[in-house]
C-alpha atoms as a PDB file:
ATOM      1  CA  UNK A   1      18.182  -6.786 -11.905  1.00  0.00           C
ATOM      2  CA  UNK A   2      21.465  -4.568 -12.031  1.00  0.00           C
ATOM      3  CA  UNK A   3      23.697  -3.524  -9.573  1.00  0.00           C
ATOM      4  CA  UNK A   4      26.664  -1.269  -9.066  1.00  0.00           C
ATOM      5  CA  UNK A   5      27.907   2.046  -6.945  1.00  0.00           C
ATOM      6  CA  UNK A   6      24.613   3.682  -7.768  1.00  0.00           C
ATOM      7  CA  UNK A   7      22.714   1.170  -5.725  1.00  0.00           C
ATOM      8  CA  UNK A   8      20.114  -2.146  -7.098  1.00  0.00           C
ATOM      9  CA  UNK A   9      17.793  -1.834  -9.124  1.00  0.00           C
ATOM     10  CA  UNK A  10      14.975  -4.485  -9.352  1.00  0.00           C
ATOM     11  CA  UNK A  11      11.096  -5.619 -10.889  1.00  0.00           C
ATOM     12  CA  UNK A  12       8.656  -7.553  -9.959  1.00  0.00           C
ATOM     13  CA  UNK A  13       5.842  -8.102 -11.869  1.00  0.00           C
ATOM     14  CA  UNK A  14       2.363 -10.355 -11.378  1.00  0.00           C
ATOM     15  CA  UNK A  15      -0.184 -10.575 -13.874  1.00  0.00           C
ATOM     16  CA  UNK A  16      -3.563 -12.423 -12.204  1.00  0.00           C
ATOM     17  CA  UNK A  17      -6.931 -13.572 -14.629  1.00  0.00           C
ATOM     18  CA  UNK A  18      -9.389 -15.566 -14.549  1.00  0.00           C
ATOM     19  CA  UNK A  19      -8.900 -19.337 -15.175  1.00  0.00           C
ATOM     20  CA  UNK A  20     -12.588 -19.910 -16.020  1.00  0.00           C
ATOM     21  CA  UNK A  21     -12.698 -22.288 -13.910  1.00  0.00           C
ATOM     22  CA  UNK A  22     -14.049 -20.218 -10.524  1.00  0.00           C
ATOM     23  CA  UNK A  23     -10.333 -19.239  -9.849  1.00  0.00           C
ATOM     24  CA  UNK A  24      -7.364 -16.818 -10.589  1.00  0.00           C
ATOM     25  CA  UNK A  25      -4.316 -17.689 -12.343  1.00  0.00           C
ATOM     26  CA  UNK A  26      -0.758 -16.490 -12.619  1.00  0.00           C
ATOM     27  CA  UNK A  27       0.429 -16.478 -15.789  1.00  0.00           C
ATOM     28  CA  UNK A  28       3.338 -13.867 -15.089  1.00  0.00           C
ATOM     29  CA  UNK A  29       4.887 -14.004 -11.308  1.00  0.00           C
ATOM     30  CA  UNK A  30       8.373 -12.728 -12.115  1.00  0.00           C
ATOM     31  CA  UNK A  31      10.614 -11.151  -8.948  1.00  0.00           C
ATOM     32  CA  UNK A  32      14.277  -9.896  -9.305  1.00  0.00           C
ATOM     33  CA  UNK A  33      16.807  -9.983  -6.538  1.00  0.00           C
ATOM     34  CA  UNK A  34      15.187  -7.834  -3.230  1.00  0.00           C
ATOM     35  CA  UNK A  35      11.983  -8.442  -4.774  1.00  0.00           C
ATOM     36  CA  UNK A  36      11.101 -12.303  -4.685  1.00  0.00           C
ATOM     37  CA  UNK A  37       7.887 -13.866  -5.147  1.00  0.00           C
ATOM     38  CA  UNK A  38       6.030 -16.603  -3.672  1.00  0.00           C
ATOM     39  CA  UNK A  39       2.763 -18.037  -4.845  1.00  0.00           C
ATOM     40  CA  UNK A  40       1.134 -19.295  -1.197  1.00  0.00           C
ATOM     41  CA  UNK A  41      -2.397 -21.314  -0.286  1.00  0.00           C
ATOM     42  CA  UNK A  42      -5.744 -18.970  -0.640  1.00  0.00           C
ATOM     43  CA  UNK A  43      -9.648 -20.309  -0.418  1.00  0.00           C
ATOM     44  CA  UNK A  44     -11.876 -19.403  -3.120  1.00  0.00           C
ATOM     45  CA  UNK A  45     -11.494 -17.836  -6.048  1.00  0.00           C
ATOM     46  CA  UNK A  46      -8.208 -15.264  -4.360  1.00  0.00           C
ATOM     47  CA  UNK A  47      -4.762 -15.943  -5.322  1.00  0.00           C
ATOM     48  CA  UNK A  48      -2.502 -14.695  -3.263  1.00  0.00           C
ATOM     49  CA  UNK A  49       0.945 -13.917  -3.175  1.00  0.00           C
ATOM     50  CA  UNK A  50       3.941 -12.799  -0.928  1.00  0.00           C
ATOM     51  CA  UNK A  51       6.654 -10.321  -1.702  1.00  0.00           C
ATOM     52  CA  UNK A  52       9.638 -12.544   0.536  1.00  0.00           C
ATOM     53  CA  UNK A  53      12.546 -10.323   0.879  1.00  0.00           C
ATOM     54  CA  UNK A  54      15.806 -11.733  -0.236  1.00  0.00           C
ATOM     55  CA  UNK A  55      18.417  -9.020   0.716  1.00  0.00           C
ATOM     56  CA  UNK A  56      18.454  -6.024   2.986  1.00  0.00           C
ATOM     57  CA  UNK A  57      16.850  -2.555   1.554  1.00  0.00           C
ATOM     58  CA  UNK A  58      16.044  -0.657  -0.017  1.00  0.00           C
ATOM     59  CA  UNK A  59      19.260   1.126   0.410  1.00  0.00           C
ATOM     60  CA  UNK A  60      20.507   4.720  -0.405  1.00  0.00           C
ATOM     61  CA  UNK A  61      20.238   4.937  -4.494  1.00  0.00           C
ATOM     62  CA  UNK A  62      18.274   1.767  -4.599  1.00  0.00           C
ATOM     63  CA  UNK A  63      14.978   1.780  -7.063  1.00  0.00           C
ATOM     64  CA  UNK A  64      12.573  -1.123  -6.384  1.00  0.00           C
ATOM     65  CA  UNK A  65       9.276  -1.352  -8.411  1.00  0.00           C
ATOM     66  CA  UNK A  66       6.191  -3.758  -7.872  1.00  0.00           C
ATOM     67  CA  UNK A  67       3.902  -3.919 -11.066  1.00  0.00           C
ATOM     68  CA  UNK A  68       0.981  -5.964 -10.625  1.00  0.00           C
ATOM     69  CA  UNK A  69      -2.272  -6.241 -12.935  1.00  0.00           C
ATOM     70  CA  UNK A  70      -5.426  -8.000 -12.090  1.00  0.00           C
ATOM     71  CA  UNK A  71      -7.822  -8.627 -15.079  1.00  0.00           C
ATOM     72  CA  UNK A  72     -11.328  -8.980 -15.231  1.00  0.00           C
ATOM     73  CA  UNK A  73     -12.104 -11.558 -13.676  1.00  0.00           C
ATOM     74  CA  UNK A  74      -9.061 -11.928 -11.080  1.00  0.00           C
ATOM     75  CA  UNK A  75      -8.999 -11.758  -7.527  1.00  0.00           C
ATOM     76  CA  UNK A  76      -5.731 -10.700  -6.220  1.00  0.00           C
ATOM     77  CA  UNK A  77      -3.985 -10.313  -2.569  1.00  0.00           C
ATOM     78  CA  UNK A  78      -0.285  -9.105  -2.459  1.00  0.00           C
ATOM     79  CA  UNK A  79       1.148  -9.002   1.197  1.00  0.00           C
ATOM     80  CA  UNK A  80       4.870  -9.016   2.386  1.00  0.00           C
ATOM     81  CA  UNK A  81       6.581 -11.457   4.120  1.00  0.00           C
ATOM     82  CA  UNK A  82       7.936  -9.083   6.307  1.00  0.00           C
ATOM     83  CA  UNK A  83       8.306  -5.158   6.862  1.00  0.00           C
ATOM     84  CA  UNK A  84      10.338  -3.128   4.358  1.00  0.00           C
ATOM     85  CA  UNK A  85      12.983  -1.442   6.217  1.00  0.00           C
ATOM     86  CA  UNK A  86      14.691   1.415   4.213  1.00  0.00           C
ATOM     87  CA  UNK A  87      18.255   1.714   5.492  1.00  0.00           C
ATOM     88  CA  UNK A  88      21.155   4.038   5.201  1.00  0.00           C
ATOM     89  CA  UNK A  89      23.722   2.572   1.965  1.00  0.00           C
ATOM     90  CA  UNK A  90      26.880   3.442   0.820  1.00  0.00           C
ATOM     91  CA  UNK A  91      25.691   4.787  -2.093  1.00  0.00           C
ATOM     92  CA  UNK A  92      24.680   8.531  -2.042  1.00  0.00           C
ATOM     93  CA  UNK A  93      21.115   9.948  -2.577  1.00  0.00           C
ATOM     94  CA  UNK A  94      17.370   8.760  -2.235  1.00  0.00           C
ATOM     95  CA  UNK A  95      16.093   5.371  -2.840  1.00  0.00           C
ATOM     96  CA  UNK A  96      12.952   4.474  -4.569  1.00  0.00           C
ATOM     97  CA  UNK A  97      10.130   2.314  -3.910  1.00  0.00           C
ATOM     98  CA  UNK A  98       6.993   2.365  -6.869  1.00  0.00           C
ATOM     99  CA  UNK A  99       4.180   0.454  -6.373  1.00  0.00           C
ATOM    100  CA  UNK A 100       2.194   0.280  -9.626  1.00  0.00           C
ATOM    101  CA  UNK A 101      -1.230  -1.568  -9.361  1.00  0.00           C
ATOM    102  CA  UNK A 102      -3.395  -1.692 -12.567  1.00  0.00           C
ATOM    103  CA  UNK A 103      -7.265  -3.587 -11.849  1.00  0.00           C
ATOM    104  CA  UNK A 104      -9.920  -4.038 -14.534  1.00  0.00           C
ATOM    105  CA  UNK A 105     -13.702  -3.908 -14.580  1.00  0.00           C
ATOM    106  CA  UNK A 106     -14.807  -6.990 -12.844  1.00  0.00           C
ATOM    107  CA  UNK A 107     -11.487  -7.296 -11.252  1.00  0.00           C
ATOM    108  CA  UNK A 108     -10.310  -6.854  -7.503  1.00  0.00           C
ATOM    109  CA  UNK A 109      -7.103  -6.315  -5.915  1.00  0.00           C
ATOM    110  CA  UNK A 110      -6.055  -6.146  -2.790  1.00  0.00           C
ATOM    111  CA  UNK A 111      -2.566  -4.346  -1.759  1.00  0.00           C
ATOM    112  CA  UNK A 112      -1.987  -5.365   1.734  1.00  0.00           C
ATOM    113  CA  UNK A 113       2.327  -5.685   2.586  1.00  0.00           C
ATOM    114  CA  UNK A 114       3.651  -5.190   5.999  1.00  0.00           C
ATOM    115  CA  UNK A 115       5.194  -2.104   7.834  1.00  0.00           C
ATOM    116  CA  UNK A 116       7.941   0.586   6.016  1.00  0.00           C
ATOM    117  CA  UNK A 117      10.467   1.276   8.329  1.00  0.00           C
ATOM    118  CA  UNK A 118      11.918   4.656   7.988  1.00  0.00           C
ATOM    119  CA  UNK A 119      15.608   3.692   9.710  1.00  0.00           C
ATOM    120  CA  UNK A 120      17.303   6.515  11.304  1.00  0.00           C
ATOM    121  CA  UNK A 121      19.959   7.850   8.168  1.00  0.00           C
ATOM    122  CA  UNK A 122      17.719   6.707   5.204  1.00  0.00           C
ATOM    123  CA  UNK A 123      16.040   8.741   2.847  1.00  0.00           C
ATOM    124  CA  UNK A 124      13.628   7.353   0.657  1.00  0.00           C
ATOM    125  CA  UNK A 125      10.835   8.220  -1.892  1.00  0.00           C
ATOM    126  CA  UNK A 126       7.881   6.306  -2.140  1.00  0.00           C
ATOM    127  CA  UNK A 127       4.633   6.157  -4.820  1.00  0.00           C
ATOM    128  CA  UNK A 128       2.329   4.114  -5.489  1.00  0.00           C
ATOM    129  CA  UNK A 129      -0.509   4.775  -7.902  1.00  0.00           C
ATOM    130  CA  UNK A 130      -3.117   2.510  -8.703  1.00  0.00           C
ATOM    131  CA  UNK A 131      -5.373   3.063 -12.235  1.00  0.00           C
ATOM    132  CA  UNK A 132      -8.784   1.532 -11.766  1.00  0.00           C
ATOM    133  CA  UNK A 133     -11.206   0.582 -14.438  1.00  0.00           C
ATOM    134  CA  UNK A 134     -14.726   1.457 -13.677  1.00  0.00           C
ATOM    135  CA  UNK A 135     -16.397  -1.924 -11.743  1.00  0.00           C
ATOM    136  CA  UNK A 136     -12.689  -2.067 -10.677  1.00  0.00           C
ATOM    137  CA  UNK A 137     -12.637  -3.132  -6.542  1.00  0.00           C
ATOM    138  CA  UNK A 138      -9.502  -2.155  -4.503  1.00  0.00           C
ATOM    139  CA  UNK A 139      -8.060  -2.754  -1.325  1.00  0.00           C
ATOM    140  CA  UNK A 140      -4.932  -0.945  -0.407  1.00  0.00           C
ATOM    141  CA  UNK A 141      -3.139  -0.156   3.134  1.00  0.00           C
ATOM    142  CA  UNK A 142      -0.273   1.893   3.680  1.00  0.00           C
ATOM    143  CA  UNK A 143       1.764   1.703   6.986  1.00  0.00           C
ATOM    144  CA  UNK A 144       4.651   3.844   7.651  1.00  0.00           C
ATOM    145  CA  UNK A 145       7.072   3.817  10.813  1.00  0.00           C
ATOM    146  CA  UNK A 146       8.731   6.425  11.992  1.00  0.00           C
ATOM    147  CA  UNK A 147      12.398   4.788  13.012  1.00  0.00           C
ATOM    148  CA  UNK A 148      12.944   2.034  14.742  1.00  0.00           C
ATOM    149  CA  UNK A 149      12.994   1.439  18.518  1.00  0.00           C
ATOM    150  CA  UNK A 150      14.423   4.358  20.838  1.00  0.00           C
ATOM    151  CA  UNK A 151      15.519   5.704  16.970  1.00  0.00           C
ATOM    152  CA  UNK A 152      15.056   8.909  15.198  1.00  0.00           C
ATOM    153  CA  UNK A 153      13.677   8.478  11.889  1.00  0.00           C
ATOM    154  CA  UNK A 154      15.006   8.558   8.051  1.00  0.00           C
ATOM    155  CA  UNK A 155      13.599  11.018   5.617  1.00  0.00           C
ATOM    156  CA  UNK A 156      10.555   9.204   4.304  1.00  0.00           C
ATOM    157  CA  UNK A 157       8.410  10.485   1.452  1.00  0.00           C
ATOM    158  CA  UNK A 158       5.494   8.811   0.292  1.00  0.00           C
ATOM    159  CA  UNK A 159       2.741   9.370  -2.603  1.00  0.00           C
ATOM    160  CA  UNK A 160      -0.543   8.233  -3.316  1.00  0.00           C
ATOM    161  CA  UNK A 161      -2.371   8.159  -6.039  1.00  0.00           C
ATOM    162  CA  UNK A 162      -6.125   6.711  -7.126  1.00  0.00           C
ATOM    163  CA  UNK A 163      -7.325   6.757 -10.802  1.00  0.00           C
ATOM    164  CA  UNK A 164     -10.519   5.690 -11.756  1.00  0.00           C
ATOM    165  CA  UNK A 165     -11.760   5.302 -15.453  1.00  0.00           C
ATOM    166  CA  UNK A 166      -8.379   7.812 -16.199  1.00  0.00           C
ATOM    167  CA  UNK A 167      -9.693  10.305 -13.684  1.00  0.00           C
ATOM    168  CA  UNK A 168      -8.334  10.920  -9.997  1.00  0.00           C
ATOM    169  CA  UNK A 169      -9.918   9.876  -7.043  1.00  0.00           C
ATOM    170  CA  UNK A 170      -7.153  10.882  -4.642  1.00  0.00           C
ATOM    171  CA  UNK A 171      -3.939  11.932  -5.005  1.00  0.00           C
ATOM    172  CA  UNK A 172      -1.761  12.997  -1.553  1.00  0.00           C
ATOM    173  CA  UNK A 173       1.544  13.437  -0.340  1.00  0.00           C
ATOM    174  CA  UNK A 174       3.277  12.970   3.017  1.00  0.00           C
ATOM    175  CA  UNK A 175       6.683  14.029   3.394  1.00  0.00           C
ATOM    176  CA  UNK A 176       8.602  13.296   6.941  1.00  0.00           C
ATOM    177  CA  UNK A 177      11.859  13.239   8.990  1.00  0.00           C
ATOM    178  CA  UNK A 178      15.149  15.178   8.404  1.00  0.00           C
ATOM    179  CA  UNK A 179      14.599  17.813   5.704  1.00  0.00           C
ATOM    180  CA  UNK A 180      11.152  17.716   5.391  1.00  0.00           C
ATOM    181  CA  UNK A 181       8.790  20.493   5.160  1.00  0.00           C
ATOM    182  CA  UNK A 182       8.487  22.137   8.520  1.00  0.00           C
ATOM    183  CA  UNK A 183       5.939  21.261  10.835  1.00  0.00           C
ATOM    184  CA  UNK A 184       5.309  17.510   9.715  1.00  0.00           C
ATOM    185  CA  UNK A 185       5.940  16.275  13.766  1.00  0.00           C
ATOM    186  CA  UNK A 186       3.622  19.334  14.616  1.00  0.00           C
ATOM    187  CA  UNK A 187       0.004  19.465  16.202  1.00  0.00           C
ATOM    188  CA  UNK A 188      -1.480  19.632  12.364  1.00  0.00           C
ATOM    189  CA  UNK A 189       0.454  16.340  10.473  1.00  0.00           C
ATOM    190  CA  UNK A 190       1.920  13.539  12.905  1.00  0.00           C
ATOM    191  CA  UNK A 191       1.529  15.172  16.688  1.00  0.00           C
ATOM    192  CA  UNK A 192       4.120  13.647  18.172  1.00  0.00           C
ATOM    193  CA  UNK A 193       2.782  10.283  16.637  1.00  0.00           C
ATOM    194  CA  UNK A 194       5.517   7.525  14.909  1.00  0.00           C
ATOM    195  CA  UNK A 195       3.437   5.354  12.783  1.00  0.00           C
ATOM    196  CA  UNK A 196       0.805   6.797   9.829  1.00  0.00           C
ATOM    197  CA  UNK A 197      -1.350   4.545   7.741  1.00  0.00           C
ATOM    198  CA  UNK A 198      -3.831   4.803   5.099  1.00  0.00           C
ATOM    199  CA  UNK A 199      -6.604   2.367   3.989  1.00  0.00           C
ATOM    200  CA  UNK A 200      -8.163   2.609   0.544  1.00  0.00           C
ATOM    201  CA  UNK A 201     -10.981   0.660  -0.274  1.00  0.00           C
ATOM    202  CA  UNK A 202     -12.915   1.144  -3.790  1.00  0.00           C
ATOM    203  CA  UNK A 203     -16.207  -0.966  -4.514  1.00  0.00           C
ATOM    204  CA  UNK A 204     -18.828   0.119  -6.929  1.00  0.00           C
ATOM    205  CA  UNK A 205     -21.366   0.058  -4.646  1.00  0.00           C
ATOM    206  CA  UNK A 206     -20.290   3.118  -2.482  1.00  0.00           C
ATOM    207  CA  UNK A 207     -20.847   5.551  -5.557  1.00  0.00           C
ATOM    208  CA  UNK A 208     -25.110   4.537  -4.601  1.00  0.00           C
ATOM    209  CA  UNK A 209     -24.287   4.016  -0.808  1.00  0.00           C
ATOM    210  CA  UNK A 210     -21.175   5.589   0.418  1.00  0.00           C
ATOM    211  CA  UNK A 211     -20.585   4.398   4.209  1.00  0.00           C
ATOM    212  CA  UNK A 212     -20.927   7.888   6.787  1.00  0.00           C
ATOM    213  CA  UNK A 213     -17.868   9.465   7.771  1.00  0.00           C
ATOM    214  CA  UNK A 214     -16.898   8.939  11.050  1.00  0.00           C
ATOM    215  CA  UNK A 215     -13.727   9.212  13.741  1.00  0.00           C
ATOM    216  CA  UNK A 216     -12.296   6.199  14.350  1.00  0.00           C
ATOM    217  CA  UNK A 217     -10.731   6.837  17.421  1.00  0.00           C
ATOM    218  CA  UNK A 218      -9.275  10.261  18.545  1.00  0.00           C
ATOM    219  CA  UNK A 219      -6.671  10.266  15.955  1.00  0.00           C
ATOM    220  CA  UNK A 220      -8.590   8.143  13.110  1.00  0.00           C
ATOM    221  CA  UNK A 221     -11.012   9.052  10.553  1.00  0.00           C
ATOM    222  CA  UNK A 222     -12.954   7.530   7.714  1.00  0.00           C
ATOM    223  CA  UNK A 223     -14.101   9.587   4.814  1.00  0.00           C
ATOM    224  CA  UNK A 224     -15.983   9.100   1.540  1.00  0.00           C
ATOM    225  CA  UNK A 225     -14.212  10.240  -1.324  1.00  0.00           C
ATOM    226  CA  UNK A 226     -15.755  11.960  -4.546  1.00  0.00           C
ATOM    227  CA  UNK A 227     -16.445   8.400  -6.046  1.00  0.00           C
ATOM    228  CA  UNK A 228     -17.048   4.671  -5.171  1.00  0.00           C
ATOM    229  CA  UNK A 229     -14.244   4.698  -2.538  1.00  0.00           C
ATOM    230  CA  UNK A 230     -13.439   5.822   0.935  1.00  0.00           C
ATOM    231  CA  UNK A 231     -10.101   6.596   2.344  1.00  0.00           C
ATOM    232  CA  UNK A 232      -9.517   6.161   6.167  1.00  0.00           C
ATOM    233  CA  UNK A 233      -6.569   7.778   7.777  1.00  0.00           C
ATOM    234  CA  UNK A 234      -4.987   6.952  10.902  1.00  0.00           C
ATOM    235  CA  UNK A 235      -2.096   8.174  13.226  1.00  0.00           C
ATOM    236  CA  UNK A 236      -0.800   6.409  15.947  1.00  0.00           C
ATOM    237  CA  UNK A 237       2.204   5.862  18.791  1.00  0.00           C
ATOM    238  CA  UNK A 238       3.353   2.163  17.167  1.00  0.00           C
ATOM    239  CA  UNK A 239       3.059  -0.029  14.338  1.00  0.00           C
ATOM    240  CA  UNK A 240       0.850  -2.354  16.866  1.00  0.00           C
ATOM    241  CA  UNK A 241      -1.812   0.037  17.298  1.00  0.00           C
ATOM    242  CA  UNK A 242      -1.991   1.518  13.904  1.00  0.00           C
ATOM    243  CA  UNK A 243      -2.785  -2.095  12.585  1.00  0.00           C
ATOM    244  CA  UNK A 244      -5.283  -2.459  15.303  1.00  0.00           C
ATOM    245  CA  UNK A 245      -6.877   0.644  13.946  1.00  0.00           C
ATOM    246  CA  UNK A 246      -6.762   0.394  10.341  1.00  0.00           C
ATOM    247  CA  UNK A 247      -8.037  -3.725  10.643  1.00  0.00           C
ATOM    248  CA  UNK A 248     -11.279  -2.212  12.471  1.00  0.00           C
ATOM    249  CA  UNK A 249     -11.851   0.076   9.709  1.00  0.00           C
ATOM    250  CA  UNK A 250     -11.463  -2.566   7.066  1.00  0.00           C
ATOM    251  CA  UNK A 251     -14.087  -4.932   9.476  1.00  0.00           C
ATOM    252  CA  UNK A 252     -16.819  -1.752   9.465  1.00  0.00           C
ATOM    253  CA  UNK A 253     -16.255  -1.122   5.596  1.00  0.00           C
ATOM    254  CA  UNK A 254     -16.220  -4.809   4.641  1.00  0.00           C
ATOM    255  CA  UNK A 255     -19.523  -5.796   6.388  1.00  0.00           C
ATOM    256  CA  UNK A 256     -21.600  -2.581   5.068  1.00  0.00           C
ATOM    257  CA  UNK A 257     -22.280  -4.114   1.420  1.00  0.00           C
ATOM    258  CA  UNK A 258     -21.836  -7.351   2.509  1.00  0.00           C
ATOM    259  CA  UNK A 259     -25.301  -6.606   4.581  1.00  0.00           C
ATOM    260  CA  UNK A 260     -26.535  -4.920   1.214  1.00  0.00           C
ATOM    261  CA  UNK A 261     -26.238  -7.958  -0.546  1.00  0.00           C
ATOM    262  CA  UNK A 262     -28.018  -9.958   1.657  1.00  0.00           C
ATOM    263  CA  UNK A 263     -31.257  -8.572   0.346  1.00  0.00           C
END
């Protein structure tokens, strides 16, 4: 980790395989600074582990990166203690956030961390891309906040980005708050609405037997994409509600090969 008048920087990195045992192992679980680490209980063959928050950010000029690879074999969950709030600092310009998930055939990950927080005064830029091996199974939410109570947001960009077998899958950008494209609280992006979310979810089944599209709600909707994965999409007034939302989609897109298997 370094530190200074340009802001923190700081890596974590998690490395999951199989112990050939039935399980997943962690031979790398390394966390700097803002980004700490904790191994906690799972059943089966998951590990699981929590990004635990051990100082305030990211902050103006911060740059905070996650890497985490699951090989074949692994079953991975990363979650987050707690939301991420991006805040105002003392240092000038944008902070970063990168998210960099890498799975292998045979391997599944699941990218699941609390609520962003885009405080009123921040500005902050964040990507995550995930590169998929084919047989590769992801799970991946994104929840963003608008501000926090009775508070005008930050400037909060974000970017996805899906790559399977080195081609894309999906690759989108949402940019909001002060100084962002014109329009984004309009009728056609947010509507008035403070939290956004995204759900990926990847199996190789769905390239055979992609589940329907379908609203999911009057501001939800769940589509296949051009490959073994389906994106859902969901806008809503609070954090509350969008998890409500987005845990309903995961429920419908979990049990559809789950009933597939069964014969």
């Amino acid at each position: 980790m370094t530190g200074g008048a340009a802001g923190v920087t700081a890596t974590a990195r998690i490395v999951a395989r199989s112990d050939d045992r039935g399980g997943t192992e962690l031979p790398t679980l390394a966390g700097e600074g803002p980004l700490a680490l904790r191994r906690v209980r799972a059943s089966g063959s998951e590990a699981r582990v929590m990004l635990v928050g051990a100082m305030s950010g990211p902050l103006g000029g911060d740059h905070f990166t996650v890497e985490a690879t699951a090989v074949e074999g692994a079953e991975l969950h990363i979650g987050s203690a707690a939301a991420t709030i991006a805040l105002p600092g003392q240092a000038k310009g944008e902070a970063r956030y990168d998210v960099r998930l890498t799975v292998a055939e045979g391997a599944e990950l699941r990218w699941m961390p609390e609520q962003l927080i885009s405080a009123n005064g921040s500005d902050l830029y964040v990507t995550t891309r995930a590169d998929l091996a084919p047989g590769a199974r992801l799970t991946l939410r994104e929840e963003q906040v608008l501000g926090r109570a009775h508070e005008e947001p930050g400037r909060l960009t974000s970017r996805l980005t899906v790559r399977l077998g080195g081609r894309p899958l999906l690759d989108q950008e949402l940019s909001c708050g002060p100084g962002a494209p014109g329009g984004w609280d309009g009728p056609a992006v947010l509507a008035g609405h403070r939290a956004v979310g995204q759900l990926i979810v990847v199996r190789p089944e769905f390239a055979e037997a992609p589940p329907s599209a379908q609203l999911l709600g009057e501001y939800a909707a769940l589509t296949p994409l051009a490959g073994p994965g389906v994106l859902v999409t969901a806008l809503a007034p609070d954090a509350l509600q969008l998890r409500r939302t987005l845990d309903e989609a995961l429920r419908i897109l979990v049990s559809v090969p789950a009933k597939r298997d069964d014969h």
